[in-house]
N, C-alpha and C. Protein backbone atom coordinates (compact mmCIF):
# COMPACT_ATOMS: atom_id res chain seq x y z
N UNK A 1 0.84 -1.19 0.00
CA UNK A 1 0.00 0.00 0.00
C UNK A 1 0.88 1.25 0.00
N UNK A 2 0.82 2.16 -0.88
CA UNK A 2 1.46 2.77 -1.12
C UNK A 2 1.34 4.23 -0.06
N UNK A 3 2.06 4.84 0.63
CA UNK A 3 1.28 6.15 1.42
C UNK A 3 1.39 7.14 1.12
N UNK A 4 0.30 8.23 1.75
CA UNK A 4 0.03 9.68 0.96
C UNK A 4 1.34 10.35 1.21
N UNK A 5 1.68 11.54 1.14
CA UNK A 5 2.77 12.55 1.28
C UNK A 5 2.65 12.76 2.85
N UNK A 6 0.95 13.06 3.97
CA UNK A 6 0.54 13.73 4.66
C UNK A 6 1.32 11.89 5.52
N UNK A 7 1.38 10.97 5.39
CA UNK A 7 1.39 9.54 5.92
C UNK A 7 2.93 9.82 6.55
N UNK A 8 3.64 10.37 4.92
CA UNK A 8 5.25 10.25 5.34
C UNK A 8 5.52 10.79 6.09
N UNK A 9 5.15 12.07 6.20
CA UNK A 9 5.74 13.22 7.12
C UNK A 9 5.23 12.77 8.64
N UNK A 10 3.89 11.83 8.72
CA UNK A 10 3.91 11.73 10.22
C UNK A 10 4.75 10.40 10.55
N UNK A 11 5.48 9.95 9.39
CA UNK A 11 5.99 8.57 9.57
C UNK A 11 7.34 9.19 10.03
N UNK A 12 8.00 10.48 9.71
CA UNK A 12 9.04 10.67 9.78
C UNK A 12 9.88 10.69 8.85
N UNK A 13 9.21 9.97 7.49
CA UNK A 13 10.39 9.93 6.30
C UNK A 13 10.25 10.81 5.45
N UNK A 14 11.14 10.98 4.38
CA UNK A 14 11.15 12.24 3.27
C UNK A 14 10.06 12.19 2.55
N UNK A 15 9.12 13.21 2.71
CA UNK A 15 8.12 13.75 2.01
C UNK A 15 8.17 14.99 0.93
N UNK A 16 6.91 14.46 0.30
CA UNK A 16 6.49 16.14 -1.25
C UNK A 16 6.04 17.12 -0.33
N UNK A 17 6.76 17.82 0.31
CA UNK A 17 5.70 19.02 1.25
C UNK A 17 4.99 20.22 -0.15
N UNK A 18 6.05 20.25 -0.93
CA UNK A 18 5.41 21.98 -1.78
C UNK A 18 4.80 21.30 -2.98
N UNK A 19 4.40 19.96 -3.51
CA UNK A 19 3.42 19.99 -4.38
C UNK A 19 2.18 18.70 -3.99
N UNK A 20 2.39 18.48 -2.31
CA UNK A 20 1.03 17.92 -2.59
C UNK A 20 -0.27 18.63 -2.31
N UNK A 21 -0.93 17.85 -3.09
CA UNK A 21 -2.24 19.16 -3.05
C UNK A 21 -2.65 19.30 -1.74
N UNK A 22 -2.95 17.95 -0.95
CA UNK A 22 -3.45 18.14 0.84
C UNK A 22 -2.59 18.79 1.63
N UNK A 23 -1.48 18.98 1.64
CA UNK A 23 -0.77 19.49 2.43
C UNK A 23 -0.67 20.61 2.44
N UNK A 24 -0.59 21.60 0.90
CA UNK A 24 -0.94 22.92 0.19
C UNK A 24 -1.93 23.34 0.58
N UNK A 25 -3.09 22.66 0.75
CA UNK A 25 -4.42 23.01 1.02
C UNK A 25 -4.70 23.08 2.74
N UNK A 26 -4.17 22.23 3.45
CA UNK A 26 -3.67 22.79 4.54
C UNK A 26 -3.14 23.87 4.86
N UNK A 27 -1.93 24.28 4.86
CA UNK A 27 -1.06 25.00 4.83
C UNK A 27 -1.93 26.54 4.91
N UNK A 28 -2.88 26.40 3.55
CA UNK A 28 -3.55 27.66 3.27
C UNK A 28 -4.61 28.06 4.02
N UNK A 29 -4.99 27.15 4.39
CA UNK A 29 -6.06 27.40 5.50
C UNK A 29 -5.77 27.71 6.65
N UNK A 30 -4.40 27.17 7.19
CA UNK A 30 -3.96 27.61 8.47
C UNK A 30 -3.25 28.66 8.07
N UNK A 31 -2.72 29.19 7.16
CA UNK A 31 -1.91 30.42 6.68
C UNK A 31 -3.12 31.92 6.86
N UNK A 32 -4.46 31.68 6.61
CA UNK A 32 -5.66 32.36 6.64
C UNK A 32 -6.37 32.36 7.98
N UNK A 33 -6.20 31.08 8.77
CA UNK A 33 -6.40 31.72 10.02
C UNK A 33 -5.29 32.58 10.93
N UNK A 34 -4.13 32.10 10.99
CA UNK A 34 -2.90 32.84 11.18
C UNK A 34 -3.27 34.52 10.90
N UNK A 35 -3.14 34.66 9.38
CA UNK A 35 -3.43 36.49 8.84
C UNK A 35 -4.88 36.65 9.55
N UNK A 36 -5.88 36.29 10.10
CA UNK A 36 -7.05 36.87 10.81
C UNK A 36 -6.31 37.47 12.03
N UNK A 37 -5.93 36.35 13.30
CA UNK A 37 -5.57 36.16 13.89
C UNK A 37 -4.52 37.46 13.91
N UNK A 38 -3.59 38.13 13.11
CA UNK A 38 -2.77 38.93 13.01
C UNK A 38 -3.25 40.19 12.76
N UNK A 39 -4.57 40.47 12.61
CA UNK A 39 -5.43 41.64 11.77
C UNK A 39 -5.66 42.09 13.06
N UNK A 40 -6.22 41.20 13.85
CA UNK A 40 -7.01 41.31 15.10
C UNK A 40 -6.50 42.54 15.83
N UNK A 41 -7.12 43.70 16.39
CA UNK A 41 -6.51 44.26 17.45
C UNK A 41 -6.25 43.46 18.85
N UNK A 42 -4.99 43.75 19.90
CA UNK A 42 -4.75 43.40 21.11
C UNK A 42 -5.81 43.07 21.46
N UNK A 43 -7.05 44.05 22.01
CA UNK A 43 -7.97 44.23 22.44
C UNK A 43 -8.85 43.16 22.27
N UNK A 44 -9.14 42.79 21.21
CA UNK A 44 -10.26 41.96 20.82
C UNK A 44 -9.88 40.14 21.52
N UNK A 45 -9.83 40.23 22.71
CA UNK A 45 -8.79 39.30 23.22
C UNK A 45 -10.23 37.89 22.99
N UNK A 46 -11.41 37.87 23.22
CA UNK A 46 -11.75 36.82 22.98
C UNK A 46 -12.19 36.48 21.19
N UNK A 47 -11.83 37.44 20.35
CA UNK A 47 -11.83 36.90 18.83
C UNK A 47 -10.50 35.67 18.91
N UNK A 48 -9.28 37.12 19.55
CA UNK A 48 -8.09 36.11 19.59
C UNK A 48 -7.97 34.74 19.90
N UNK A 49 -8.63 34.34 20.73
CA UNK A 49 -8.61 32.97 21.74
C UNK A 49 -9.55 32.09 20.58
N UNK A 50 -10.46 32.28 20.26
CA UNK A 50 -11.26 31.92 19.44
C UNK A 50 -10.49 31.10 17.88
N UNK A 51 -9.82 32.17 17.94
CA UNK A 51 -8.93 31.57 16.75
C UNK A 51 -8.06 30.58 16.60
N UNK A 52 -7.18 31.19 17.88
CA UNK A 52 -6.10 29.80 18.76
C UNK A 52 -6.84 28.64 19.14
N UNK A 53 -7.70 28.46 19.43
CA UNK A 53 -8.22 27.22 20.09
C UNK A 53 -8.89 26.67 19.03
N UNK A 54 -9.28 27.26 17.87
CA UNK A 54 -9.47 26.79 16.77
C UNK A 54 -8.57 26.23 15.34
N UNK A 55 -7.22 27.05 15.56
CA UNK A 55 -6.36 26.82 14.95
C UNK A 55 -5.10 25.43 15.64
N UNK A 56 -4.90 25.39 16.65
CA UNK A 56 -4.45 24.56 17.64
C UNK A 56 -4.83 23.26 17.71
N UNK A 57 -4.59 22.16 17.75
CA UNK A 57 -4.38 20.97 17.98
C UNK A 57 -5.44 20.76 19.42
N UNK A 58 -4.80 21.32 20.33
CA UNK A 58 -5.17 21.43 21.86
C UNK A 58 -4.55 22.40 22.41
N UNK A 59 -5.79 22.83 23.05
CA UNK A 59 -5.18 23.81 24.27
C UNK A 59 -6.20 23.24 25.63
N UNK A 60 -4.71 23.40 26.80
CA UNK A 60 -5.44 22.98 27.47
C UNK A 60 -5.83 23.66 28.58
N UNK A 61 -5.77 25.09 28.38
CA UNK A 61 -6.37 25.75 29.59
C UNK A 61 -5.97 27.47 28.90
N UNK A 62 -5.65 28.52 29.98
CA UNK A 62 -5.32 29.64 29.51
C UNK A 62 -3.87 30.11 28.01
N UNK A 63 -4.78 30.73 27.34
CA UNK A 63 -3.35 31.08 25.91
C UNK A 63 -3.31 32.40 25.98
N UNK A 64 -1.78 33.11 25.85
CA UNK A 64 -1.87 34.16 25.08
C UNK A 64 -0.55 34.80 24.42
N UNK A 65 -1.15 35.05 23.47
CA UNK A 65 0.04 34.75 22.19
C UNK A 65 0.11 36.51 21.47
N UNK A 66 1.19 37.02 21.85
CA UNK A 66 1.30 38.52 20.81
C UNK A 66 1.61 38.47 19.39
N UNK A 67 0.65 38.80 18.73
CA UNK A 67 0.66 38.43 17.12
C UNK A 67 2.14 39.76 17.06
N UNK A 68 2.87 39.93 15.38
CA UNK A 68 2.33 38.50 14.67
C UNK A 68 2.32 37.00 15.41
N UNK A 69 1.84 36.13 14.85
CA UNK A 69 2.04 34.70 14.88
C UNK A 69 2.19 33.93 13.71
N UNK A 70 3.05 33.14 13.56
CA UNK A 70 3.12 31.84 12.67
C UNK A 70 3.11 30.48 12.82
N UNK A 71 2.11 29.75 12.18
CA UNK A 71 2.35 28.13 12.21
C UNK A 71 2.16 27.84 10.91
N UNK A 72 2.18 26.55 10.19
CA UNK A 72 2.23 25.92 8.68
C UNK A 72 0.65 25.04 8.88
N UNK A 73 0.41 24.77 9.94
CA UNK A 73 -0.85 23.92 10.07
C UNK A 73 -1.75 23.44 10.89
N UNK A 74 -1.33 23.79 12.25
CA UNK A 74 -1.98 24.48 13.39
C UNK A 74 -2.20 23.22 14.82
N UNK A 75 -2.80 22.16 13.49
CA UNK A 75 -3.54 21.21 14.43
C UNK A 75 -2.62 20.34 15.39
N UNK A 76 -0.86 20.53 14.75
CA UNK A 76 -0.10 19.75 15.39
C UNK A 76 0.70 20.24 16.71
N UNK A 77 0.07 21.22 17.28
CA UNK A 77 0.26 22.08 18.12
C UNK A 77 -0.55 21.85 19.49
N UNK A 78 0.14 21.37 20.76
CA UNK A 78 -0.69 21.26 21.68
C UNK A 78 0.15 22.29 23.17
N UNK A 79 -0.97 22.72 23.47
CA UNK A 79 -0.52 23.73 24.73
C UNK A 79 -0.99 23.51 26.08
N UNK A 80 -0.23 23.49 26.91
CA UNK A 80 -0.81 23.34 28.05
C UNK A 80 -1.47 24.64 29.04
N UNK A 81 -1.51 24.71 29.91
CA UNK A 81 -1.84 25.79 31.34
C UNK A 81 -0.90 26.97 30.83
N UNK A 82 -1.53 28.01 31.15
CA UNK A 82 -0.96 29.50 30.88
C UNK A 82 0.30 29.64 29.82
N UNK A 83 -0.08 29.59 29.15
CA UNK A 83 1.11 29.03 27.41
C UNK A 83 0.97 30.91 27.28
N UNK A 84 2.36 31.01 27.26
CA UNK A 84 2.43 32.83 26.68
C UNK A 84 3.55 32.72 25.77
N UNK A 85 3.30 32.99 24.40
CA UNK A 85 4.41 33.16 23.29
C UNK A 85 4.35 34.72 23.12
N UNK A 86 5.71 35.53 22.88
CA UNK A 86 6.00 36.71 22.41
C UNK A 86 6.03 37.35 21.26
N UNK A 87 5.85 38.23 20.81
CA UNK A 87 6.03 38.71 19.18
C UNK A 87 7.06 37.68 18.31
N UNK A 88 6.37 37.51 17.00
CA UNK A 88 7.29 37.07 16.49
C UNK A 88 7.50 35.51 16.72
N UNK A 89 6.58 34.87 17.50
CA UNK A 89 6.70 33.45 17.41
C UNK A 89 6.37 32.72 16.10
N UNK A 90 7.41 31.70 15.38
CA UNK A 90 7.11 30.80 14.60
C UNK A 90 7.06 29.62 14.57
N UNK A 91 6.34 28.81 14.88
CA UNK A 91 6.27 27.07 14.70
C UNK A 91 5.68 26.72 13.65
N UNK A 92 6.67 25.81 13.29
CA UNK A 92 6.64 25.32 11.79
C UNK A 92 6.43 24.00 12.17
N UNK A 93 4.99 23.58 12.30
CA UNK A 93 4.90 22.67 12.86
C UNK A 93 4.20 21.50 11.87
N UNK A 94 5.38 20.91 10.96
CA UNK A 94 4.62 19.49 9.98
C UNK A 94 4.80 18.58 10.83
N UNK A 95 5.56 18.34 12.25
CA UNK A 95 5.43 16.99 13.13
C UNK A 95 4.27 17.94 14.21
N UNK A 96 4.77 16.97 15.64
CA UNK A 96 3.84 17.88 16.98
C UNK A 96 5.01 18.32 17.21
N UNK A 97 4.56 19.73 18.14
CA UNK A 97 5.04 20.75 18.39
C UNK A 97 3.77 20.54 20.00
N UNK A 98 4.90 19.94 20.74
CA UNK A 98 3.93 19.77 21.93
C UNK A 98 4.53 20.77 23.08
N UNK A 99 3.50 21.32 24.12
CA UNK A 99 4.20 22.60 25.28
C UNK A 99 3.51 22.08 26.18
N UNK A 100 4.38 21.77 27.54
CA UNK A 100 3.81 21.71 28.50
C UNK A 100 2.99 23.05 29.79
N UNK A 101 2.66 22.59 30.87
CA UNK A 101 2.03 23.91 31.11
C UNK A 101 3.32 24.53 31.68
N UNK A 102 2.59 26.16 31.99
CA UNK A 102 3.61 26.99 31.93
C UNK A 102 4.93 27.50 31.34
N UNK A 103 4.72 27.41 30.38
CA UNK A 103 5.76 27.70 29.42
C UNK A 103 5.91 29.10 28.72
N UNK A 104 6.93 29.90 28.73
CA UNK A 104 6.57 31.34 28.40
C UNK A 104 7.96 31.70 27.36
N UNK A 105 7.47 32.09 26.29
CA UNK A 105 8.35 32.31 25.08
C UNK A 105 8.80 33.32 24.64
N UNK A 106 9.53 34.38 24.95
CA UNK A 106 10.36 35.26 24.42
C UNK A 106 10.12 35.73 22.81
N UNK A 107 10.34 37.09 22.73
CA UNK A 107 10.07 37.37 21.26
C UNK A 107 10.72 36.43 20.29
N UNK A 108 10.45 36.72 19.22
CA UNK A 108 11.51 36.05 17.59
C UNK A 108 11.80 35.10 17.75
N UNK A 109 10.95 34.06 18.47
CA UNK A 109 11.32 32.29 18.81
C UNK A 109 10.48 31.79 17.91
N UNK A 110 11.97 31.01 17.43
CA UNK A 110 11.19 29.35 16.17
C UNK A 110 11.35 27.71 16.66
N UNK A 111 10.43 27.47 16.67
CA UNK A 111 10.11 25.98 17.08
C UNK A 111 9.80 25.62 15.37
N UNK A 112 11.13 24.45 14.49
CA UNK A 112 11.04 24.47 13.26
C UNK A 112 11.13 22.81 13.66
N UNK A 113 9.93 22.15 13.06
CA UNK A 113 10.15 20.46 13.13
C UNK A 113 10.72 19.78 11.94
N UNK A 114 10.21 20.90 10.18
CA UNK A 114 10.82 20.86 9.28
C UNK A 114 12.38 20.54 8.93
N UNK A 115 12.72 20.14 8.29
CA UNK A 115 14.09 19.39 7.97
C UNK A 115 14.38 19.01 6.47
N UNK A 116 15.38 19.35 5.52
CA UNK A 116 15.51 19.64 4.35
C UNK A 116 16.79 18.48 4.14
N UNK A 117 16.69 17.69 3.31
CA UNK A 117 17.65 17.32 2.96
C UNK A 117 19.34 17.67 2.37
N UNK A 118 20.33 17.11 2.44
CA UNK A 118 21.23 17.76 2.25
C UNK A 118 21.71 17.84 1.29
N UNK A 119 21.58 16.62 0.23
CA UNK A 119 21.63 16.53 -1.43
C UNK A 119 20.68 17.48 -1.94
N UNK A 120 21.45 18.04 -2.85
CA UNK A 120 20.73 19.24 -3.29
C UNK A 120 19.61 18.42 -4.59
N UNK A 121 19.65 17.47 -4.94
CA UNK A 121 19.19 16.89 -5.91
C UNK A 121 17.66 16.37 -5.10
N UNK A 122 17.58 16.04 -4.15
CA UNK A 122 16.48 15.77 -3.26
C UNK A 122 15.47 16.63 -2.89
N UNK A 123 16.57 17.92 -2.28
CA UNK A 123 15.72 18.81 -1.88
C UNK A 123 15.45 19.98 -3.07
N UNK A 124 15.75 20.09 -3.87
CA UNK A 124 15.15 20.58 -4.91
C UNK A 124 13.86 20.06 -5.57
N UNK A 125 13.42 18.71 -5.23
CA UNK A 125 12.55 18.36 -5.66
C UNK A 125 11.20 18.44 -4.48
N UNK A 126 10.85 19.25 -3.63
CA UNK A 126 10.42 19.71 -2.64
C UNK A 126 10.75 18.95 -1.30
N UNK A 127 11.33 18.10 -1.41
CA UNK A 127 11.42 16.51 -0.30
C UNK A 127 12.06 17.66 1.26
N UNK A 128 11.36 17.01 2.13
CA UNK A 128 11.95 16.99 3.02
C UNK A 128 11.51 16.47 4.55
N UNK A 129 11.53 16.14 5.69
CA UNK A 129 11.21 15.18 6.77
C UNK A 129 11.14 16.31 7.95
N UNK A 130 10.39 15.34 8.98
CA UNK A 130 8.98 16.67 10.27
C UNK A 130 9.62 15.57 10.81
N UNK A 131 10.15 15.37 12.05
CA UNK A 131 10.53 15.25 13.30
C UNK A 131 9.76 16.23 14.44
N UNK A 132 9.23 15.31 15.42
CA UNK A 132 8.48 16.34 16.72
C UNK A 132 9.49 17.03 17.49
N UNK A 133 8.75 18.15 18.12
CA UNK A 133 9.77 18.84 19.38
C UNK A 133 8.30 18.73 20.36
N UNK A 134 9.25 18.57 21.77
CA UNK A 134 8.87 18.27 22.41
C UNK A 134 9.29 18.94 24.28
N UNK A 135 8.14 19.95 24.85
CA UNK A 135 8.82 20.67 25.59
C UNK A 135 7.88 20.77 26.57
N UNK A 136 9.00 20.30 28.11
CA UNK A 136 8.09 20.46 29.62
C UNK A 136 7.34 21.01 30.06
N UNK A 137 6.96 21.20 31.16
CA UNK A 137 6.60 21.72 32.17
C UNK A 137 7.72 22.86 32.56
N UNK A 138 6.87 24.42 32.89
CA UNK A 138 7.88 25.36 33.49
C UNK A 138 9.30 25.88 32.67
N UNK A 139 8.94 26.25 31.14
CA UNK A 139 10.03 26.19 30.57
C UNK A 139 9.90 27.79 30.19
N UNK A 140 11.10 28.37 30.13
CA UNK A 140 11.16 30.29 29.57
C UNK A 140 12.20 29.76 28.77
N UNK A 141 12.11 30.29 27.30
CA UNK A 141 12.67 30.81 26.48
C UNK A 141 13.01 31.88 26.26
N UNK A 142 14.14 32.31 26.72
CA UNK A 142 14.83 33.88 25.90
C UNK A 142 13.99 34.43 24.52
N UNK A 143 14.64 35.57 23.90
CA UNK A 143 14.28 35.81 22.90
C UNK A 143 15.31 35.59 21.87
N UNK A 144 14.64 35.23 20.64
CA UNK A 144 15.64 35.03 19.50
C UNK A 144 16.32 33.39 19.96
N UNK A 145 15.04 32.33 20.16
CA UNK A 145 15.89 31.36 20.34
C UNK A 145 15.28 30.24 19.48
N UNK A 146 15.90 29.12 18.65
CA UNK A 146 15.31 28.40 17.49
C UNK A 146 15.68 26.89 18.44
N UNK A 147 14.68 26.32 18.17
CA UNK A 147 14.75 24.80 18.26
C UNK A 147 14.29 24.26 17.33
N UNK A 148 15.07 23.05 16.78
CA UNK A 148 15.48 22.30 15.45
C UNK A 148 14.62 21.12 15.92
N UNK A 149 14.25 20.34 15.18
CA UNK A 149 13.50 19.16 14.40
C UNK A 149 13.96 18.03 16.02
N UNK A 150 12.69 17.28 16.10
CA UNK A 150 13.70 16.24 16.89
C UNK A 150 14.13 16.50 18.89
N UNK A 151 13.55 17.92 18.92
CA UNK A 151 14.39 18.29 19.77
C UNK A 151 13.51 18.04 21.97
N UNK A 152 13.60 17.11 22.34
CA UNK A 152 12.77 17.28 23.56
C UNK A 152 13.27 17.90 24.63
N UNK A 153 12.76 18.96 25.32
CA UNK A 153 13.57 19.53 26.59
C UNK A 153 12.35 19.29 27.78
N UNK A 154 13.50 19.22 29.24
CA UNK A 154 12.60 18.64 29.88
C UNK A 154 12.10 19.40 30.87
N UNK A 155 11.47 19.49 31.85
CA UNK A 155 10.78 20.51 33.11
C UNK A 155 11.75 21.51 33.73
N UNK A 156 11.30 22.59 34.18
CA UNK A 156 12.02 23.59 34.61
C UNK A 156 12.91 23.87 33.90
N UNK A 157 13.03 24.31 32.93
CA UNK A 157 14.35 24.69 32.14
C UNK A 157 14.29 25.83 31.76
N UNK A 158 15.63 27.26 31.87
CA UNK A 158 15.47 28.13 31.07
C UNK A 158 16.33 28.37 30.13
N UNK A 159 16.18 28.30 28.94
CA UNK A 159 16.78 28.34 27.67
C UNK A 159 17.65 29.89 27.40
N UNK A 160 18.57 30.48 27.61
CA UNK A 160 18.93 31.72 27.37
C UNK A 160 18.74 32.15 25.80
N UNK A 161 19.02 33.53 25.92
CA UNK A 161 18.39 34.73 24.50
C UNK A 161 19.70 34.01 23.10
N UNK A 162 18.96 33.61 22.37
CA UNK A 162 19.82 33.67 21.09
C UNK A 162 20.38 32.34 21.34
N UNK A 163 19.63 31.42 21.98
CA UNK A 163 20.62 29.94 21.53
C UNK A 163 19.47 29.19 20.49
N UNK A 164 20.68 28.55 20.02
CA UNK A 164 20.15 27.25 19.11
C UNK A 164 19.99 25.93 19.66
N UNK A 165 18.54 25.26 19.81
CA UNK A 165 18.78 23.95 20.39
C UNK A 165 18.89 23.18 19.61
N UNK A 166 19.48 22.41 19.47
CA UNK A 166 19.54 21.02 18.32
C UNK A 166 20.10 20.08 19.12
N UNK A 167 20.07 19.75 20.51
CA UNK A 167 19.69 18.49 20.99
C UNK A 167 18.73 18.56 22.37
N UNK A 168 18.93 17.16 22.90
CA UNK A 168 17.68 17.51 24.16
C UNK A 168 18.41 18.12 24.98
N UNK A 169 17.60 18.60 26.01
CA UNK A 169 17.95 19.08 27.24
C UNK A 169 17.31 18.60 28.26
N UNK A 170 18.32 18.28 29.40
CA UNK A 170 17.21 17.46 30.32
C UNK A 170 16.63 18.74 31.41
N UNK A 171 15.86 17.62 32.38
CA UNK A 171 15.22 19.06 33.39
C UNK A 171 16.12 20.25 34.58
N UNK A 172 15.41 20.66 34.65
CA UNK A 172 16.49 21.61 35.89
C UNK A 172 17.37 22.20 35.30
N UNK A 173 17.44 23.23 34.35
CA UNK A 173 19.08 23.44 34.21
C UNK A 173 18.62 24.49 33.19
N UNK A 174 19.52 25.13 33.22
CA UNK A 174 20.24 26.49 32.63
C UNK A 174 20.74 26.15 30.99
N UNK A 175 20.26 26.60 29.97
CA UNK A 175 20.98 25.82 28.98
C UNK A 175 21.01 27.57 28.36
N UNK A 176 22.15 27.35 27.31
CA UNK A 176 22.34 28.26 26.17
C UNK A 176 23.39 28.01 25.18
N UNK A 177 23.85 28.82 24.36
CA UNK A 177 24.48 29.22 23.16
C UNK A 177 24.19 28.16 22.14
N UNK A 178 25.26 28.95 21.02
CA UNK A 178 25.02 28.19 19.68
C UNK A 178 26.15 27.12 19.27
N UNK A 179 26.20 25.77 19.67
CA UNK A 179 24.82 25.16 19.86
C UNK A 179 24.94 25.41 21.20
N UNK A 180 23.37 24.91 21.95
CA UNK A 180 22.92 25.11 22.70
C UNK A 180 23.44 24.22 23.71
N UNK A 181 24.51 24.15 25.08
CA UNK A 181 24.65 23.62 25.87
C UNK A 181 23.86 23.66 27.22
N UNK A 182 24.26 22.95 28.24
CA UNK A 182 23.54 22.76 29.54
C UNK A 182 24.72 24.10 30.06
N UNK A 183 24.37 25.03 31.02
CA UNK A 183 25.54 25.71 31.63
C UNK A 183 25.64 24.99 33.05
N UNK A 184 24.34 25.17 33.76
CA UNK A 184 24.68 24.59 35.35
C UNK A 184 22.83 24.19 35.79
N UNK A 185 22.73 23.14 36.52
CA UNK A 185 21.91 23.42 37.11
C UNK A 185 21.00 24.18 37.58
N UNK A 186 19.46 24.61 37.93
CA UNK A 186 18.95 25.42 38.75
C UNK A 186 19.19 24.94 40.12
N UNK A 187 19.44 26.18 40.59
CA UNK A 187 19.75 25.65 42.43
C UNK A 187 18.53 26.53 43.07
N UNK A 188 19.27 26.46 44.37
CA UNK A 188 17.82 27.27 45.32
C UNK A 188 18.46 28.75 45.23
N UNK A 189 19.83 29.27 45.15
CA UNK A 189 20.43 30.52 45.16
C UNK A 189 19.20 31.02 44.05
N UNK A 190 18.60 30.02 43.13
CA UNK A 190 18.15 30.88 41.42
C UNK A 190 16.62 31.18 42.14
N UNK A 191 16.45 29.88 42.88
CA UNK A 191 14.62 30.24 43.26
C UNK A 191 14.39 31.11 44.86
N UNK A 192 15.49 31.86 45.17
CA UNK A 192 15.53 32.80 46.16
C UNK A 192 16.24 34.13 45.22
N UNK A 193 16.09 33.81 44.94
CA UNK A 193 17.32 35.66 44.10
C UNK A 193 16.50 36.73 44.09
N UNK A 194 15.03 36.53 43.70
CA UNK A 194 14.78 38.17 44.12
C UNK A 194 13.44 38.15 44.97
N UNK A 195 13.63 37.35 45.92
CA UNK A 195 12.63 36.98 47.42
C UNK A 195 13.22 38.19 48.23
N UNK A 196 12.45 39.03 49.08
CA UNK A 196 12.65 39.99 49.68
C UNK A 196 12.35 39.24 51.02
């Protein structure tokens, strides 16, 4: 049995992303709720929600997201408890793009599951493979920070401004730069620092 393009990409293997028609036709529909969603004034905070919870996979409790916003298809997107993304968020989400609760995202952050082959002969022919990311409980992202295809980080973690993740990260801990390392642990010095 032969499988669709929409089969591969959740299989993980190299897929037609730019000429199959379902995926195109996706794409455009979530590309059109996205530009609503971006029209919207601040204000109009329950059109906003309306949209997200419609455009979204799952949400599972409070969202709020400062347009612009970007995703490729919406539904593979799940959020947990008080989910706050900053200007400028992009998830490019052809795998899941899963958030646990409390998670709060810094401007100009890309969550990209997309993945392009490296033969130019391949990826010229639109091919390319969706790997999930996958992210805890209690996580802050800096601003200006990209996580790559593949990538799971785990509870309590804060990601510093301008790193690249391209591998996991486990829980508790301080991670940054390009690439993105662990620096140190969270200790109690971090969850007393500005207790009066």
């Amino acid at each position: 049995m032969t499988m669709t393009e929409k089969e591969k990409a959740e299989a993980g293997v190299l897929y037609n992303n730019k000429y199959d028609e379902e995926l195109v036709a996706e794409r455009m529909a979530c590309n059109d709720l996205c530009h609503a969603l971006n029209l919207l004034k601040p204000s109009q905070l329950a059109e906003r929600e309306a949209i997200l919870r419609r455009l979204f996979g799952a949400v599972k409790g409070e969202i709020e997201i400062s347009t612009p916003f970007y995703c490729d298809y919406g539904y593979h997107i799940e959020v947990g408890e008080r989910f706050y993304a900053n200007y400028n968020c992009v998830i490019l989400d052809e795998a899941p793009v899963i958030f646990g609760d409390d998670v709060f995202i810094g401007p100009h952050c890309g969550f990209y599951t997309a993945g392009h082959p490296i033969d130019f002969v391949q990826r010229n022919k639109g091919l390319e493979y969706a790997l999930p990311i996958k992210v805890g409980n209690n996580v802050w992202f800096g601003g200006n920070v990209s996580v790559l295809p593949g990538v799971t980080i785990g509870d309590d973690v804060v990601i510093g401004a301008g790193s690249l993740v391209n591998r996991d990260i486990p829980s508790g801990v301080i991670a940054a730069g390009n690439p993105c390392k662990v620096i140190r642990k969270i200790s109690d010095t971090d969850r007393n620092r500005y207790l009066k």
